[in-house]
Protein backbone atom coordinates (compact mmCIF):
# COMPACT_ATOMS: atom_id res chain seq x y z
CA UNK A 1 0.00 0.00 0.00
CA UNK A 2 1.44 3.30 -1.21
CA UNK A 3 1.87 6.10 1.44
CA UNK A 4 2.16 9.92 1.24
CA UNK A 5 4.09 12.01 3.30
CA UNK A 6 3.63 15.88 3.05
CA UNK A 7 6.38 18.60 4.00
CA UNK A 8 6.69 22.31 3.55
CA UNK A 9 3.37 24.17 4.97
CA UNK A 10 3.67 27.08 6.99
CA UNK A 11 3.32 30.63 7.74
CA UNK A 12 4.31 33.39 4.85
CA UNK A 13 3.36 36.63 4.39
CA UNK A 14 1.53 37.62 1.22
CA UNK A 15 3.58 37.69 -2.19
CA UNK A 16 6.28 34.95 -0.04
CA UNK A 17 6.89 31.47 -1.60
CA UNK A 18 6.74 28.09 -0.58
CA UNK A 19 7.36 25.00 -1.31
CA UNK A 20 5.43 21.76 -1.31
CA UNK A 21 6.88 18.23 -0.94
CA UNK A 22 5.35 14.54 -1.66
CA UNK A 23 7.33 11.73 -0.77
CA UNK A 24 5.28 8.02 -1.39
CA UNK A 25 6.37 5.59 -0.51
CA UNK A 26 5.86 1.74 -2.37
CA UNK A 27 5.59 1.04 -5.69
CA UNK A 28 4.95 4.02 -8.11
CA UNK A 29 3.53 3.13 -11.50
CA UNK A 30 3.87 4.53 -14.69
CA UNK A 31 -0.24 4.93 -15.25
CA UNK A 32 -0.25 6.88 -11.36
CA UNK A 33 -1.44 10.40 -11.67
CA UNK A 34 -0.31 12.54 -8.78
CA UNK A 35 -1.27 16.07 -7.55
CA UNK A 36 -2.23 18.44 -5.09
CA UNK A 37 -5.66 19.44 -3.64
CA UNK A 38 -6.55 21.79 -0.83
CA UNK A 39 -9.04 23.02 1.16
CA UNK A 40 -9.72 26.07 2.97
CA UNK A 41 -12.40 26.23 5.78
CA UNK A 42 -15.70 25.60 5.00
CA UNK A 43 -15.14 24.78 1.63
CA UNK A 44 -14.85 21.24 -0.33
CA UNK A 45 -11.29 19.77 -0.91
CA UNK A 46 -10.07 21.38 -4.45
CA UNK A 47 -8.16 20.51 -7.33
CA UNK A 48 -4.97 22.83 -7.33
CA UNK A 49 -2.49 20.94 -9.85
CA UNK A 50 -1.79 17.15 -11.00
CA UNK A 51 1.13 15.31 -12.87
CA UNK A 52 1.46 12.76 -15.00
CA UNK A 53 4.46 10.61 -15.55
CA UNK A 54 5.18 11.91 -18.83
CA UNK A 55 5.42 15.26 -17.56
CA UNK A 56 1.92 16.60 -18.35
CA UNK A 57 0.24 19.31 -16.03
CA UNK A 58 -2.68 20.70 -15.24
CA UNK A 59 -3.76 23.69 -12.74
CA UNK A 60 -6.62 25.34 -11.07
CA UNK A 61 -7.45 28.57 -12.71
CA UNK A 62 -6.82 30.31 -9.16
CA UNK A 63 -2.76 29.39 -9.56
CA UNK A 64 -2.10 29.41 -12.68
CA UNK A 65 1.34 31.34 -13.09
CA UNK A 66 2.03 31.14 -9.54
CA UNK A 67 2.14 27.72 -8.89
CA UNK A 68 4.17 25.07 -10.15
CA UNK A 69 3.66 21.51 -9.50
CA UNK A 70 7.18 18.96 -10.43
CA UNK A 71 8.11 15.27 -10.40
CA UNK A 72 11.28 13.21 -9.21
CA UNK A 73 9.98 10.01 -10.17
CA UNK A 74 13.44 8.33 -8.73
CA UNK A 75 13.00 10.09 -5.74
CA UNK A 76 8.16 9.37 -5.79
CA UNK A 77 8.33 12.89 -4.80
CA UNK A 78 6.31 15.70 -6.19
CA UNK A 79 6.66 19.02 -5.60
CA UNK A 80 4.46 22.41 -5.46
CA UNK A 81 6.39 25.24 -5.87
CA UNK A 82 3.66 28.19 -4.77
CA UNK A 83 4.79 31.94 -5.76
CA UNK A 84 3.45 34.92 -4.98
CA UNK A 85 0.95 33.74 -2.50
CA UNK A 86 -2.17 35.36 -1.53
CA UNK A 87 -4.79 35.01 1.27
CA UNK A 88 -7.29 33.22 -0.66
CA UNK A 89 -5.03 30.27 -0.46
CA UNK A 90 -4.81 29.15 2.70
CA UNK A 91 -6.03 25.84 3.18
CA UNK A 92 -4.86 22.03 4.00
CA UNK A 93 -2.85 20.91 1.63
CA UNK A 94 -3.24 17.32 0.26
CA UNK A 95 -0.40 15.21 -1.85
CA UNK A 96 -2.93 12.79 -3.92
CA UNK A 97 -1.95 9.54 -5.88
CA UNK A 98 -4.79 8.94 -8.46
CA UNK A 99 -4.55 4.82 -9.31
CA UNK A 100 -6.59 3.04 -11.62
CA UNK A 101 -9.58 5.21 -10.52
CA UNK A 102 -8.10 4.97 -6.64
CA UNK A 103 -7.55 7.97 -4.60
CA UNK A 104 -4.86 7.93 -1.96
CA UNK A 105 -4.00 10.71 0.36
CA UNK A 106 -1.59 12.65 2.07
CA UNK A 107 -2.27 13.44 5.98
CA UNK A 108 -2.16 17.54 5.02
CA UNK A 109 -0.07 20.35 5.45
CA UNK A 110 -1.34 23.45 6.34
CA UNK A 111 -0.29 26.85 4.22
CA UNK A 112 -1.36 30.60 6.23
CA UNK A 113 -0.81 33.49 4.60
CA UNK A 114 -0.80 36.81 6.51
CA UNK A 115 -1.76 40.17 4.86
């Protein structure tokens, strides 16, 4: 059974940078899709950015241009570089490994912004 550990969340001020690490651990196969959600308070979980193993991305209108969301496939990690961050996107961060229809999850990290 494939695990996800999260690193990286924290506090930043607004315009800061951080970044977002995925380590999972088993067996990662070529077909696996992996990405990041979130989800602020009182809202449902979110889409932010997902990965393919050929390299092919996709992201949330909200982060498009800030965000940037990478893949060490010899090292299962993926990575969410997040630029020039703003209020709106604080929230609990979740790693995601999408398998043959499957969803597996990350525990969370959580990402504050102050203004």
């Amino acid at each position: 059974q494939v695990q996800l550990v999260e690193s990286g969340g924290g506090l930043v001020q607004a315009g800061g940078s951080l970044r977002l690490s995925c380590t999972a651990s088993g067996s990662i196969f070529s077909d696996d899709i992996m990405g990041w959600y979130r989800q602020a308070p009182g809202k449902q979980r979110e889409l932010v950015a997902f990965i393919n193993s050929g390299g092919f991305t996709n992201y949330a209108d909200s982060v498009k241009g800030r965000f940037t969301i990478s893949r060490d496939s010899a090292k299962n990690t993926v990575f969410l570089q997040m630029n020039r961050l703003k209020p709106e996107d604080i929230a609990v961060y979740y790693c995601n490994l999408r398998r043959w229809g499957n969803n597996i999850w990350g525990q969370g990290t959580r990402v504050t912004v102050s203004s």
